[in-house]
PDB file of N, CA and C in Angstrom:
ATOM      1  N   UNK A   1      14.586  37.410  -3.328  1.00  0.00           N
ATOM      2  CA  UNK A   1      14.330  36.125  -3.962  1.00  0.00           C
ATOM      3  C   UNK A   1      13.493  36.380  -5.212  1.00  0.00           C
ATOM      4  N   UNK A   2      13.985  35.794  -6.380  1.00  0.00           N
ATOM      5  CA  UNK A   2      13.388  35.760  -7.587  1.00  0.00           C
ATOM      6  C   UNK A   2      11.415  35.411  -7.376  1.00  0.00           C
ATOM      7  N   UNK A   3      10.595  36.025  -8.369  1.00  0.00           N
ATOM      8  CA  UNK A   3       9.406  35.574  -8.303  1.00  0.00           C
ATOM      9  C   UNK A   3       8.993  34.246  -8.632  1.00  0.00           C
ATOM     10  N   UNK A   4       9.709  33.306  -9.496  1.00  0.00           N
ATOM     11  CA  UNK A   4       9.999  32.283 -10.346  1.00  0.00           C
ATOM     12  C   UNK A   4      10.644  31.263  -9.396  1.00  0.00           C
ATOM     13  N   UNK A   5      11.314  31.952  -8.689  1.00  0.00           N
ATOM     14  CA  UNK A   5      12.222  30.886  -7.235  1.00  0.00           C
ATOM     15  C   UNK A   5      11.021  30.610  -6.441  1.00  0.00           C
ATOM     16  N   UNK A   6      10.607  31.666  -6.192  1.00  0.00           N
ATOM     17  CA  UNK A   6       9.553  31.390  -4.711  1.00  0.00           C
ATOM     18  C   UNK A   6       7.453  30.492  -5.467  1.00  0.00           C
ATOM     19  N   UNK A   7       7.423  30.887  -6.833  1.00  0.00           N
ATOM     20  CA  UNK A   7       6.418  30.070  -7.392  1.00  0.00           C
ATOM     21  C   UNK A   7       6.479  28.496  -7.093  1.00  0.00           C
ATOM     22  N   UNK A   8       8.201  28.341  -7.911  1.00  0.00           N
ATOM     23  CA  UNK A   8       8.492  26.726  -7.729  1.00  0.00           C
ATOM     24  C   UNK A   8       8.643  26.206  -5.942  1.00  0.00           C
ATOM     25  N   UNK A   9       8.572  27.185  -4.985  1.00  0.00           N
ATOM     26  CA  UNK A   9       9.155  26.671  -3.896  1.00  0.00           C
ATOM     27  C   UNK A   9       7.208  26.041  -3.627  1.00  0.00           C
ATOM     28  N   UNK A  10       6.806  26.885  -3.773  1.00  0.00           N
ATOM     29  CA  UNK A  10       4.993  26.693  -3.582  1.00  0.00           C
ATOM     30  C   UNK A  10       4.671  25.436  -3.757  1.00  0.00           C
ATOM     31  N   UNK A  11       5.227  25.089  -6.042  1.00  0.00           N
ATOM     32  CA  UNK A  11       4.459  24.233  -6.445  1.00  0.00           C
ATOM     33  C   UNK A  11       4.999  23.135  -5.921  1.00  0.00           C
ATOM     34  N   UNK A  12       6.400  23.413  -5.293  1.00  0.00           N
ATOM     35  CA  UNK A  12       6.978  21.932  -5.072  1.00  0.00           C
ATOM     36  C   UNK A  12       6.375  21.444  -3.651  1.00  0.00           C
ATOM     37  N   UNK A  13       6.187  22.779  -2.367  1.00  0.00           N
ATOM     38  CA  UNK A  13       5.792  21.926  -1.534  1.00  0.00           C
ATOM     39  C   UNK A  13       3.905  21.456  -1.306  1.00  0.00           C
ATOM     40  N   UNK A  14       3.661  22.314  -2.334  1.00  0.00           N
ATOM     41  CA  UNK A  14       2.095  21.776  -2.847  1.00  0.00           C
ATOM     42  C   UNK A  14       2.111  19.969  -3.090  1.00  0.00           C
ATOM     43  N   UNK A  15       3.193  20.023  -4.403  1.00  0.00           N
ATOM     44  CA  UNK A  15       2.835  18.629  -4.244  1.00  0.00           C
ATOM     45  C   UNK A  15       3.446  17.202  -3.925  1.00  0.00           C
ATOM     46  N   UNK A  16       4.188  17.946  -2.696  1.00  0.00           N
ATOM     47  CA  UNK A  16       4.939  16.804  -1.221  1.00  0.00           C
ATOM     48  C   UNK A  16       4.033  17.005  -0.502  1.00  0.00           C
ATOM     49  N   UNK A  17       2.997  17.481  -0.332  1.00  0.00           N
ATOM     50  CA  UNK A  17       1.689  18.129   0.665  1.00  0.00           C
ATOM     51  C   UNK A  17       1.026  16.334   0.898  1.00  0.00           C
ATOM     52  N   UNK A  18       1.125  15.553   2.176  1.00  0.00           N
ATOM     53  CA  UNK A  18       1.480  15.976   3.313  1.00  0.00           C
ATOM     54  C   UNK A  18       2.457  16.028   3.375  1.00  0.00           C
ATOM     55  N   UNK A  19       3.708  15.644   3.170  1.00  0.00           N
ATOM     56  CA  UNK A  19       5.114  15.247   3.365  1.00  0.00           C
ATOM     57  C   UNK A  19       5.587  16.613   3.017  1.00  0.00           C
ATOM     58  N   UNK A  20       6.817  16.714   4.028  1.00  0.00           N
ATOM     59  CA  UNK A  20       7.761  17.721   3.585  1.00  0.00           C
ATOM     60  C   UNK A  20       8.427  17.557   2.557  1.00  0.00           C
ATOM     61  N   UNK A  21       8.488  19.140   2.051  1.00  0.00           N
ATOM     62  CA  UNK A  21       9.872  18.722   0.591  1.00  0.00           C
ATOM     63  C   UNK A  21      10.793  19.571   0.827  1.00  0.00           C
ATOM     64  N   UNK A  22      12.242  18.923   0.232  1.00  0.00           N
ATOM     65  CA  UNK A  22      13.348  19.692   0.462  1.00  0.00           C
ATOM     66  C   UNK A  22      14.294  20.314  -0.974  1.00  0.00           C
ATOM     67  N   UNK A  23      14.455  21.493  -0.819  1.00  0.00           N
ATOM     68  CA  UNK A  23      15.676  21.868  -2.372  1.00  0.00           C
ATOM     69  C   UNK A  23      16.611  22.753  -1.877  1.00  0.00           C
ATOM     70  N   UNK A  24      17.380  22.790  -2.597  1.00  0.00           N
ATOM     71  CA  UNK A  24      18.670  23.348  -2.599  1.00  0.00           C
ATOM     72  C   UNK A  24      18.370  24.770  -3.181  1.00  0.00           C
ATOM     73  N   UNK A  25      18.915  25.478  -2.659  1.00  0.00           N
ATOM     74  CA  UNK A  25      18.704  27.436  -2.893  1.00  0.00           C
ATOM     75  C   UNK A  25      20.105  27.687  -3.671  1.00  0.00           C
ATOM     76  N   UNK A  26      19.879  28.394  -4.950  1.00  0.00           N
ATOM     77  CA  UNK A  26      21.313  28.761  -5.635  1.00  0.00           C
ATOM     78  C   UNK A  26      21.112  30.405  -5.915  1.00  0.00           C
ATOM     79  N   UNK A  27      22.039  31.075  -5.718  1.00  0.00           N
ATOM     80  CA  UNK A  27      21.991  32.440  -5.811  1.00  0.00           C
ATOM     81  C   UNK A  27      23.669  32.595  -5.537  1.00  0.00           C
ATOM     82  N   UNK A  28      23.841  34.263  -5.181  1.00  0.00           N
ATOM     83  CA  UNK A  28      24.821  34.674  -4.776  1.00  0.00           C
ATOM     84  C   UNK A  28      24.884  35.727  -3.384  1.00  0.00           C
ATOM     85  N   UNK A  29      26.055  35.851  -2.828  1.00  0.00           N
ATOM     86  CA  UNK A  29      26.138  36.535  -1.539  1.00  0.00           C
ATOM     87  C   UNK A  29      26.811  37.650  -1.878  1.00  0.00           C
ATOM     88  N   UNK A  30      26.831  38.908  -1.674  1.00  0.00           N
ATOM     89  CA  UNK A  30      27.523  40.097  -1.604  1.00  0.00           C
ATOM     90  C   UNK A  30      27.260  40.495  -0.064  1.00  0.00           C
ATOM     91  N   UNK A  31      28.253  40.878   0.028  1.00  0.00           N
ATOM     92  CA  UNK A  31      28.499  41.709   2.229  1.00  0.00           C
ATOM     93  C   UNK A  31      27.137  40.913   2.807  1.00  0.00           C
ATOM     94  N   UNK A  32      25.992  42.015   3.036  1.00  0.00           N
ATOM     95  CA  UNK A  32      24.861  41.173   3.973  1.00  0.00           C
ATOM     96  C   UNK A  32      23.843  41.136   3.134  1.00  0.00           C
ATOM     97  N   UNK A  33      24.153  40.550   1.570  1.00  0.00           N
ATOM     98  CA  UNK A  33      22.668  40.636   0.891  1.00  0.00           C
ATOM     99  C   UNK A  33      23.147  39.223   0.112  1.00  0.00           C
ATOM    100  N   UNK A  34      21.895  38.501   0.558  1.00  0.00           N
ATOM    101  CA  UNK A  34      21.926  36.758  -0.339  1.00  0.00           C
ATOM    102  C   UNK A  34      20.960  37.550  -1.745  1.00  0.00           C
ATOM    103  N   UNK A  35      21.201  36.869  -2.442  1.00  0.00           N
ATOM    104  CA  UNK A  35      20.207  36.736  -3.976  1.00  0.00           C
ATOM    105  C   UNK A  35      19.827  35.467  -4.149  1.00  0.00           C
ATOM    106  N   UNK A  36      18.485  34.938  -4.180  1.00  0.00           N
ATOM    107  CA  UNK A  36      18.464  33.499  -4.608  1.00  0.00           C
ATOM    108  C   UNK A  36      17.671  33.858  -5.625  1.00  0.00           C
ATOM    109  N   UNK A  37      17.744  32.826  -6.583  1.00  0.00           N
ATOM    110  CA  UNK A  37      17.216  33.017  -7.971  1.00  0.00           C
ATOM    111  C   UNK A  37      17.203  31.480  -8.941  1.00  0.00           C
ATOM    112  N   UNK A  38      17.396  30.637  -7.585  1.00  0.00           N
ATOM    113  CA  UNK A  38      16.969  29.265  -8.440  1.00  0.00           C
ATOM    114  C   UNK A  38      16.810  27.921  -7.458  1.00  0.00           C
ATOM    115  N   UNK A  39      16.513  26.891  -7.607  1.00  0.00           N
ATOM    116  CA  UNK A  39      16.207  25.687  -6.967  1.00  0.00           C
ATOM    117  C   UNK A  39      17.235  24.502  -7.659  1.00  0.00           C
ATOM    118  N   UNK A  40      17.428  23.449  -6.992  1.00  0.00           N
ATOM    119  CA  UNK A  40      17.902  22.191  -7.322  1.00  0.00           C
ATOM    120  C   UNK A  40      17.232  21.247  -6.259  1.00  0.00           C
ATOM    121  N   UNK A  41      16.414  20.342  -7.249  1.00  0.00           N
ATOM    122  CA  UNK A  41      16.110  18.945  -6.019  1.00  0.00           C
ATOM    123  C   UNK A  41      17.347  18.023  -6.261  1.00  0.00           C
ATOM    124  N   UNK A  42      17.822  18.183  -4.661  1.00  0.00           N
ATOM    125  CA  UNK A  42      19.019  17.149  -4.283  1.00  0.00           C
ATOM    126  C   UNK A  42      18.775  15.738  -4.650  1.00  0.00           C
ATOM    127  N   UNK A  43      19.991  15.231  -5.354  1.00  0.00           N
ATOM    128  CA  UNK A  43      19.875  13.587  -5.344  1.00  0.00           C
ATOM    129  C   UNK A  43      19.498  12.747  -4.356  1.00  0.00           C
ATOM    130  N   UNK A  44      18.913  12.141  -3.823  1.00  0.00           N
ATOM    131  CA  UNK A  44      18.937  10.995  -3.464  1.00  0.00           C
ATOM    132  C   UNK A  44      18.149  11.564  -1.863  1.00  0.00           C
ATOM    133  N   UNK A  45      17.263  12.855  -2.035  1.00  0.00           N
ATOM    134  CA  UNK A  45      16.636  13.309  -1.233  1.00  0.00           C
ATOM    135  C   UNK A  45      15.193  12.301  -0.126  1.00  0.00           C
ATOM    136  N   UNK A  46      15.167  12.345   0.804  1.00  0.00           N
ATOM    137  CA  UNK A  46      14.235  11.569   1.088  1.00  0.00           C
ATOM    138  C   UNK A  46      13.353  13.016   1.876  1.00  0.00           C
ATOM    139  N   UNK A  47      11.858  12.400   1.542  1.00  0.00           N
ATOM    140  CA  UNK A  47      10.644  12.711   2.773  1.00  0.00           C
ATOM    141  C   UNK A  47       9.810  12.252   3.537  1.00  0.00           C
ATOM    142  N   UNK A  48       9.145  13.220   4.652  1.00  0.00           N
ATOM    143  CA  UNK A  48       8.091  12.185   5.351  1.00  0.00           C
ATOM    144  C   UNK A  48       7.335  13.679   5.890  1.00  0.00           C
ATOM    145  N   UNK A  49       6.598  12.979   6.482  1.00  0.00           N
ATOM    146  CA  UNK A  49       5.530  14.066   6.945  1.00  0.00           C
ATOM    147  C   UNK A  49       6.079  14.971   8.429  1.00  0.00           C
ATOM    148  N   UNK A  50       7.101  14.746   8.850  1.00  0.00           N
ATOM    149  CA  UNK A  50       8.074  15.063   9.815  1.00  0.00           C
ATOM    150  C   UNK A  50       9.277  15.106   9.471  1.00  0.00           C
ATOM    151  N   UNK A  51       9.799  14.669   8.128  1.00  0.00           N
ATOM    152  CA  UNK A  51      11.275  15.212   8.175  1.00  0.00           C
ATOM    153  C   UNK A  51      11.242  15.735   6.714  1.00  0.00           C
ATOM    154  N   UNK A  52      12.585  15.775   6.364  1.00  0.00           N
ATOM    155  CA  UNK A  52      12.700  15.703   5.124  1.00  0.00           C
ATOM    156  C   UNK A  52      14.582  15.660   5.155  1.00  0.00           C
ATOM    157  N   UNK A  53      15.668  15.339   4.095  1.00  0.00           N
ATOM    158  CA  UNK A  53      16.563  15.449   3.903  1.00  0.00           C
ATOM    159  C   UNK A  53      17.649  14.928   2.578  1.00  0.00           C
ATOM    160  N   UNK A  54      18.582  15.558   2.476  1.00  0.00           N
ATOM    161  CA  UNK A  54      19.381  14.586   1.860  1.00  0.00           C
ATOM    162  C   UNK A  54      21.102  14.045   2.393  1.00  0.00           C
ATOM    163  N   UNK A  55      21.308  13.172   1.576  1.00  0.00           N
ATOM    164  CA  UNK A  55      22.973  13.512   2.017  1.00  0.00           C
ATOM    165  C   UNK A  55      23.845  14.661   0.843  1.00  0.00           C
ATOM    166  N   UNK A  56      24.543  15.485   2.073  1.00  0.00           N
ATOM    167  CA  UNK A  56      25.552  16.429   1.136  1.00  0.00           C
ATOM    168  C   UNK A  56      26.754  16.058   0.411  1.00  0.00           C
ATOM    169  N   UNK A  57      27.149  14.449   1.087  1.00  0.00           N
ATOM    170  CA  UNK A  57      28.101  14.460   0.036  1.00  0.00           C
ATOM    171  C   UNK A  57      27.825  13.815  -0.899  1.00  0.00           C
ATOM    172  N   UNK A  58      26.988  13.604  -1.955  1.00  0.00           N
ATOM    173  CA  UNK A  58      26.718  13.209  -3.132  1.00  0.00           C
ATOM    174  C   UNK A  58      26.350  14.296  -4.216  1.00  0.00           C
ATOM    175  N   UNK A  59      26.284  15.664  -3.253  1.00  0.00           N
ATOM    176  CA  UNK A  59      26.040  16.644  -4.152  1.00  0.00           C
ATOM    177  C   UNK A  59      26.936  16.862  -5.321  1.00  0.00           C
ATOM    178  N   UNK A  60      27.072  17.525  -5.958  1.00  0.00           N
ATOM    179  CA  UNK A  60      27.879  17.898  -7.502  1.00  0.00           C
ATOM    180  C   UNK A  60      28.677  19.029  -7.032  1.00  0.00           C
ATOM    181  N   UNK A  61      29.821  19.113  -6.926  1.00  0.00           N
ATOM    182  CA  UNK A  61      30.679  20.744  -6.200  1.00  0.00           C
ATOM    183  C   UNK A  61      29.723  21.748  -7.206  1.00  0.00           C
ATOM    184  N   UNK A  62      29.131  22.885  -6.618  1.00  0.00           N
ATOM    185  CA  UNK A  62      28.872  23.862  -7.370  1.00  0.00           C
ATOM    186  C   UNK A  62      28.957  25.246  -6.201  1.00  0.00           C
ATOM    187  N   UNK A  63      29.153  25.935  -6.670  1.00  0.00           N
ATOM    188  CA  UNK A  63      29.477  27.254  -5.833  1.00  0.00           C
ATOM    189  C   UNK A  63      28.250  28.484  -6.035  1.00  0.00           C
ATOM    190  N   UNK A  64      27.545  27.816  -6.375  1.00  0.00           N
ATOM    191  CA  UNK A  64      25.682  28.766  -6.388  1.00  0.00           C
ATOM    192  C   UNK A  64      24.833  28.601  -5.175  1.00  0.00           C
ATOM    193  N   UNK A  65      25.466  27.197  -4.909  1.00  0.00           N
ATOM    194  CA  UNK A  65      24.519  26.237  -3.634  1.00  0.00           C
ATOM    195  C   UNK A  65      24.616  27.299  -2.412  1.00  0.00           C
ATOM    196  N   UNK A  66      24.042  27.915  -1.770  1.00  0.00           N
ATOM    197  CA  UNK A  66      23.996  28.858  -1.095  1.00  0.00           C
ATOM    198  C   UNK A  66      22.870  28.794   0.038  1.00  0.00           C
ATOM    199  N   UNK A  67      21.824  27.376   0.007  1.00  0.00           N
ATOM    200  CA  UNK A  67      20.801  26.966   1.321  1.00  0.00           C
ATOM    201  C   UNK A  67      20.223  26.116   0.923  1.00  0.00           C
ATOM    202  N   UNK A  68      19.394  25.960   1.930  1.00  0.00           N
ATOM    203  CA  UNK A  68      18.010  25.202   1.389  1.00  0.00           C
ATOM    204  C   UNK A  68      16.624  25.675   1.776  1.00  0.00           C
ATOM    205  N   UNK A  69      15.664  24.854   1.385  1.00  0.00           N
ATOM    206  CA  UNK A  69      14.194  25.271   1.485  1.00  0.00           C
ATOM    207  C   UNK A  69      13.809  24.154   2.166  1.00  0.00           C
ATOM    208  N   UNK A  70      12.739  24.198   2.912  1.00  0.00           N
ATOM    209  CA  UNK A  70      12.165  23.108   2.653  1.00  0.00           C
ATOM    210  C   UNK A  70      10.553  23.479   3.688  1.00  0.00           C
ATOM    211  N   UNK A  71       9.895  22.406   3.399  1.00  0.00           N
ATOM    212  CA  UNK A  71       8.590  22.713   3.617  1.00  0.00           C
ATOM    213  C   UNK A  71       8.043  22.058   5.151  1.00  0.00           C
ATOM    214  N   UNK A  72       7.172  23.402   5.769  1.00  0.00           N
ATOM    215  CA  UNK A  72       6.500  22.305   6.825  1.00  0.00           C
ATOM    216  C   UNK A  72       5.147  22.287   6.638  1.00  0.00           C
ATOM    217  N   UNK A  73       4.591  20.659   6.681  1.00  0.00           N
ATOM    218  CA  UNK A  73       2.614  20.799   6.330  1.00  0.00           C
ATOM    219  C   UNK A  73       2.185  20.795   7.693  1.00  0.00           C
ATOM    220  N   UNK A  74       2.947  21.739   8.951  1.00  0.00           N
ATOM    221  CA  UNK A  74       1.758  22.172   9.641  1.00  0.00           C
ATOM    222  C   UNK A  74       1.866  23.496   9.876  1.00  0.00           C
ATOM    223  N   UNK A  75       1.089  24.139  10.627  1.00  0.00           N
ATOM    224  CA  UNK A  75       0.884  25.900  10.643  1.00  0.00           C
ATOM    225  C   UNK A  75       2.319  26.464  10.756  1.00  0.00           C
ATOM    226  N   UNK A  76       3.448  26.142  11.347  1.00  0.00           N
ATOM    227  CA  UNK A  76       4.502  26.536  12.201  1.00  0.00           C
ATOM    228  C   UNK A  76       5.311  26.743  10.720  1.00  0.00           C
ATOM    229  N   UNK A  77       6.363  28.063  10.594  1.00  0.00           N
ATOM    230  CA  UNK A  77       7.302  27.881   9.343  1.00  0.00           C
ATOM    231  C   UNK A  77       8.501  28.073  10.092  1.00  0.00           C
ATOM    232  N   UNK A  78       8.683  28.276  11.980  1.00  0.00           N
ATOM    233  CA  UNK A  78       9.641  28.388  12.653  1.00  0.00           C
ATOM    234  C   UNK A  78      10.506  27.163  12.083  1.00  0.00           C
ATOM    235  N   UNK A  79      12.006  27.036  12.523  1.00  0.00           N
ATOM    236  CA  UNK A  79      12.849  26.019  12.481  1.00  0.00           C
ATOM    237  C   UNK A  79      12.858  25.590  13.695  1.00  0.00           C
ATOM    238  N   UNK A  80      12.757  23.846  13.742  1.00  0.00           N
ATOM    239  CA  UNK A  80      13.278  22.942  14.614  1.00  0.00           C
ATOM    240  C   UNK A  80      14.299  22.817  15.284  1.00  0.00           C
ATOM    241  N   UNK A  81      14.655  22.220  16.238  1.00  0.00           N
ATOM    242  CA  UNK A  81      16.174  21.927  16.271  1.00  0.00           C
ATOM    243  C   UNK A  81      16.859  21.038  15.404  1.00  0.00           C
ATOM    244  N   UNK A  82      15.834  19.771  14.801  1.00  0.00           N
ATOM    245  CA  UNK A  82      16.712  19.569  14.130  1.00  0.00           C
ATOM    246  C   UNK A  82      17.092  20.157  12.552  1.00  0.00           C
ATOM    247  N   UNK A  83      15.995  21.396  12.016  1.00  0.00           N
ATOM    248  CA  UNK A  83      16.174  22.151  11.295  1.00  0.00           C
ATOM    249  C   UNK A  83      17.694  22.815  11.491  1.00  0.00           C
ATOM    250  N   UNK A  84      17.808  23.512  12.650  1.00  0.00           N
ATOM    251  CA  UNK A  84      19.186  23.840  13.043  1.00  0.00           C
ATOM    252  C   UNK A  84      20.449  23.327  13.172  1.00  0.00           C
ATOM    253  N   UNK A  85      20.065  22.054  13.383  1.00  0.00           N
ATOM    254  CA  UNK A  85      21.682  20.691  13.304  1.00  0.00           C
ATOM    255  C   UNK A  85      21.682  20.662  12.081  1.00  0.00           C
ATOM    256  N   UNK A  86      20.690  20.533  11.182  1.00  0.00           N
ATOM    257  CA  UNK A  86      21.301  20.391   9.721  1.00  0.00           C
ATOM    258  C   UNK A  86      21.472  21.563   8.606  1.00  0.00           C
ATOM    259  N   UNK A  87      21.498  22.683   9.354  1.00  0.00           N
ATOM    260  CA  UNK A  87      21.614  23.725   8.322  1.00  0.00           C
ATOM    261  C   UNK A  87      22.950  23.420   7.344  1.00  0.00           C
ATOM    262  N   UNK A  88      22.199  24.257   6.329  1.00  0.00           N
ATOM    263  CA  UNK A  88      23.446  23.836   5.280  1.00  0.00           C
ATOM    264  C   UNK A  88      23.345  25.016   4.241  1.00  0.00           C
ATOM    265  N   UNK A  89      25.106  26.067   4.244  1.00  0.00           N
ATOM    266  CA  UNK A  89      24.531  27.299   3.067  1.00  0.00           C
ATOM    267  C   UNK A  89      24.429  28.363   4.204  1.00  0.00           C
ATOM    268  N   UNK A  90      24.180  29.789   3.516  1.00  0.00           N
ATOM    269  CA  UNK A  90      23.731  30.667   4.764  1.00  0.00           C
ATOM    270  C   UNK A  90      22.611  30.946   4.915  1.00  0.00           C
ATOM    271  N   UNK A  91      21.666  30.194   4.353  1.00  0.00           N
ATOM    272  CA  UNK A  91      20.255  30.361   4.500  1.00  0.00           C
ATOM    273  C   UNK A  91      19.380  29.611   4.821  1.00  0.00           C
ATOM    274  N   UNK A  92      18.298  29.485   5.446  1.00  0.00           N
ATOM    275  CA  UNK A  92      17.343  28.701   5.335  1.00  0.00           C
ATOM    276  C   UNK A  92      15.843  28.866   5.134  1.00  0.00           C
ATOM    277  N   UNK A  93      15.018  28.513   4.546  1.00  0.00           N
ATOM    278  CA  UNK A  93      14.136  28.988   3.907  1.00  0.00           C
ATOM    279  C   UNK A  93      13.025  27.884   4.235  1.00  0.00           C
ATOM    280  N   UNK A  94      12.119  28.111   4.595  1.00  0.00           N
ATOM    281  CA  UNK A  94      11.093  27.709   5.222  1.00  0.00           C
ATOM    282  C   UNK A  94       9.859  28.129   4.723  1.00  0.00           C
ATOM    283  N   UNK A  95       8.728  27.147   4.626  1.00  0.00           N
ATOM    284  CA  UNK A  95       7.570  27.715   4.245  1.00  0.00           C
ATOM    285  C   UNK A  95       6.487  26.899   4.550  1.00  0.00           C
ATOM    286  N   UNK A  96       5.365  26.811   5.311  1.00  0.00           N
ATOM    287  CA  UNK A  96       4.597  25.922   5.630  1.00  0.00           C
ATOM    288  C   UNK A  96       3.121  26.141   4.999  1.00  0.00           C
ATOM    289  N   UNK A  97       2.217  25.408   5.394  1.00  0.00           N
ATOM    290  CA  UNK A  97       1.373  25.320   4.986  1.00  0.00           C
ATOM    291  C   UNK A  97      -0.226  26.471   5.341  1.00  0.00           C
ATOM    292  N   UNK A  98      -0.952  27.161   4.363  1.00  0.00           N
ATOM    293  CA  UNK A  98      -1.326  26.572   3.206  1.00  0.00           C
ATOM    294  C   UNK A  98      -0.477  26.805   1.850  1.00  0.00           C
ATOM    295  N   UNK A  99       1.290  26.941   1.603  1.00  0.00           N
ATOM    296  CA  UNK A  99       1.902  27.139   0.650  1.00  0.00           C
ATOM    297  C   UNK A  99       1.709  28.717  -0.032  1.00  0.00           C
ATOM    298  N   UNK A 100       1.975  29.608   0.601  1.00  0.00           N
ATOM    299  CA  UNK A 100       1.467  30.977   0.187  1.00  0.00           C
ATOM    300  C   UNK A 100       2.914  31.699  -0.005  1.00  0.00           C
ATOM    301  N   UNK A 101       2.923  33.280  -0.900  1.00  0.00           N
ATOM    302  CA  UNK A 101       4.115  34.078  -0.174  1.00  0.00           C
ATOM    303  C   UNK A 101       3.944  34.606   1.119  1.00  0.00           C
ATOM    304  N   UNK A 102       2.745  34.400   2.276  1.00  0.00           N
ATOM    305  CA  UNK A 102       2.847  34.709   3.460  1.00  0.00           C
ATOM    306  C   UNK A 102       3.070  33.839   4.407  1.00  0.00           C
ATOM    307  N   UNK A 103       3.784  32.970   3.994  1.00  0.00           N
ATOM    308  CA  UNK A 103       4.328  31.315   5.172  1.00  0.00           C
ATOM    309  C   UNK A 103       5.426  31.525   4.759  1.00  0.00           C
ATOM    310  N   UNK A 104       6.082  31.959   4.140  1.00  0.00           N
ATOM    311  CA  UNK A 104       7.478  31.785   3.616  1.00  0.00           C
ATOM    312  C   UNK A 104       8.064  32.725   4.336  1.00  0.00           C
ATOM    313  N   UNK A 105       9.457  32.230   5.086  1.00  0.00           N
ATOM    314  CA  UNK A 105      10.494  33.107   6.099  1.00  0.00           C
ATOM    315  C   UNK A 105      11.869  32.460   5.917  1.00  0.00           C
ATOM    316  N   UNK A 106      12.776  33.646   5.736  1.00  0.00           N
ATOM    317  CA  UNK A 106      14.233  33.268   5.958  1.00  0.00           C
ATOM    318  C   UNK A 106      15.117  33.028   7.112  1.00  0.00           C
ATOM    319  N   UNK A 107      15.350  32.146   7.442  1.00  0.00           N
ATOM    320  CA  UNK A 107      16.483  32.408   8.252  1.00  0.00           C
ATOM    321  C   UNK A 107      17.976  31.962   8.481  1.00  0.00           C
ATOM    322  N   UNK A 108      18.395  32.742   9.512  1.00  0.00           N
ATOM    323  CA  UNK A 108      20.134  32.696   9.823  1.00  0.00           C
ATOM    324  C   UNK A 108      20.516  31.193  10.632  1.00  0.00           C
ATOM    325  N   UNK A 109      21.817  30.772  10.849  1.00  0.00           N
ATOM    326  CA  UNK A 109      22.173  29.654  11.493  1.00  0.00           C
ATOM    327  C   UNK A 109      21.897  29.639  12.620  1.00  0.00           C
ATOM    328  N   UNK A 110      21.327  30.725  13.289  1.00  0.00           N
ATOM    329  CA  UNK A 110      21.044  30.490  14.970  1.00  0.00           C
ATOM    330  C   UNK A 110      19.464  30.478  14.588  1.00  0.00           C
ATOM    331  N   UNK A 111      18.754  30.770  13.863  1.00  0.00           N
ATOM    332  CA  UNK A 111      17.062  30.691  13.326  1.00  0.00           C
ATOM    333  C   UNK A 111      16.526  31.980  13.957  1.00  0.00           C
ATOM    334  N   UNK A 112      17.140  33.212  13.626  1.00  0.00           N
ATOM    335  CA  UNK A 112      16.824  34.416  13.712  1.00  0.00           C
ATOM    336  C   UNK A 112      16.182  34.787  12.923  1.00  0.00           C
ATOM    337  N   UNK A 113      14.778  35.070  12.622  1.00  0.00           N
ATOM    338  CA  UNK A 113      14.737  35.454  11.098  1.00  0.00           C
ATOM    339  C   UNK A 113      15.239  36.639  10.683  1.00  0.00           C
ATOM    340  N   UNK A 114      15.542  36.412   9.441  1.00  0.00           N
ATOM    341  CA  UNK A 114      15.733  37.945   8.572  1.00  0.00           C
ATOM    342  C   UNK A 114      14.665  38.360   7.273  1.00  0.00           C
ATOM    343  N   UNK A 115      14.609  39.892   7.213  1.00  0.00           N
ATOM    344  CA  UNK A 115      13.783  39.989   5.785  1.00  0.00           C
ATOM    345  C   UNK A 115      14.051  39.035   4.481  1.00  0.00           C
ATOM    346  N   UNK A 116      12.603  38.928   3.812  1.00  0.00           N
ATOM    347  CA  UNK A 116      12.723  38.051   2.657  1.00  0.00           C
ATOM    348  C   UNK A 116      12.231  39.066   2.189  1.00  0.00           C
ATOM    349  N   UNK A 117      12.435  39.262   1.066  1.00  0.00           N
ATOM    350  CA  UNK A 117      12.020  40.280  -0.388  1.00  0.00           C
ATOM    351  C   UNK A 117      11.918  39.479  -1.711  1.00  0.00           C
ATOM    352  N   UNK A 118      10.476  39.329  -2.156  1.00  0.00           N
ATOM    353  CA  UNK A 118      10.459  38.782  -3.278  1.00  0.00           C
ATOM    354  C   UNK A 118      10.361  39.744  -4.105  1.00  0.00           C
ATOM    355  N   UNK A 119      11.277  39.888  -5.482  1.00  0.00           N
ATOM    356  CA  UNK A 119      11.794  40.633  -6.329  1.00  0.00           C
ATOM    357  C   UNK A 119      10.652  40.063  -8.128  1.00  0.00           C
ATOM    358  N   UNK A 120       9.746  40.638  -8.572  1.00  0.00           N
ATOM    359  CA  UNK A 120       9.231  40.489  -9.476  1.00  0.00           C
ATOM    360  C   UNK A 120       9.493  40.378 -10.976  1.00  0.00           C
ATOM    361  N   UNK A 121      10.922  41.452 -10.699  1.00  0.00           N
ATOM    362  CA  UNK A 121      12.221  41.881 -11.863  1.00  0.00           C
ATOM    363  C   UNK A 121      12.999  40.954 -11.877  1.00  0.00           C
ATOM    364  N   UNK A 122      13.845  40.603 -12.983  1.00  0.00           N
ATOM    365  CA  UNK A 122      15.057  39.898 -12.918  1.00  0.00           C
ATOM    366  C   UNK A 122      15.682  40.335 -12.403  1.00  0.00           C
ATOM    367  N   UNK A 123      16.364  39.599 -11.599  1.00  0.00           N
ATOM    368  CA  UNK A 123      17.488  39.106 -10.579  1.00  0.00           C
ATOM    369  C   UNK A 123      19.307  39.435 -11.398  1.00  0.00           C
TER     370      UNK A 123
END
């Protein structure tokens, strides 16, 4: 993950802090390696201090869209179940609070985590 991806993931859930915030992850997939290297806040996204979401079909077709992020403001950066009913993309990206690069974790559609690597270099 870009250094510039994971700053904005901070500042954004800094300031949804209490409320969760949610974005869209754009990168690319090769065999078993994602690249993310950018954000989109979804249209018509809603939050709360327990959820967060949007609807997918109002999105714009784009073929970068590759997960989402989104934030939890309490200690836990595990996924929910209903984190898991709504996965969307092959990723999910999680990061809770106090908003650091050490709350931030990736994971798979069953909520396995996998390594995150933040990349300092261009992407």
């Amino acid at each position: 993950m870009a250094r510039e991806t994971v700053d904005g993931i901070i500042t954004y859930s800094k300031a949804c802090h209490p409320n969760e915030g949610i974005l869209i992850l754009t990168g690319k997939s090769k065999r078993n390696l994602i690249i993310i290297d950018g954000l989109v806040v979804p249209p018509f996204s809603v939050r709360g201090p327990y959820y967060s979401g949007f609807p997918s079909y109002d999105l714009p077709f784009d073929l970068s869209y590759i997960g989402t992020v989104h934030s939890h403001p309490g200690g836990s950066n595990r996924p929910s179940i209903e984190d898991l009913n709504n996965y969307y993309g092959l990723v999910s990206v999680i990061i809770c609070y106090p908003y650091d690069d050490k709350t931030i974790c990736a994971f798979d559609r069953n909520g396995d985590q996998f390594p995150l690597t933040i990349m300092d270099a261009q992407i």
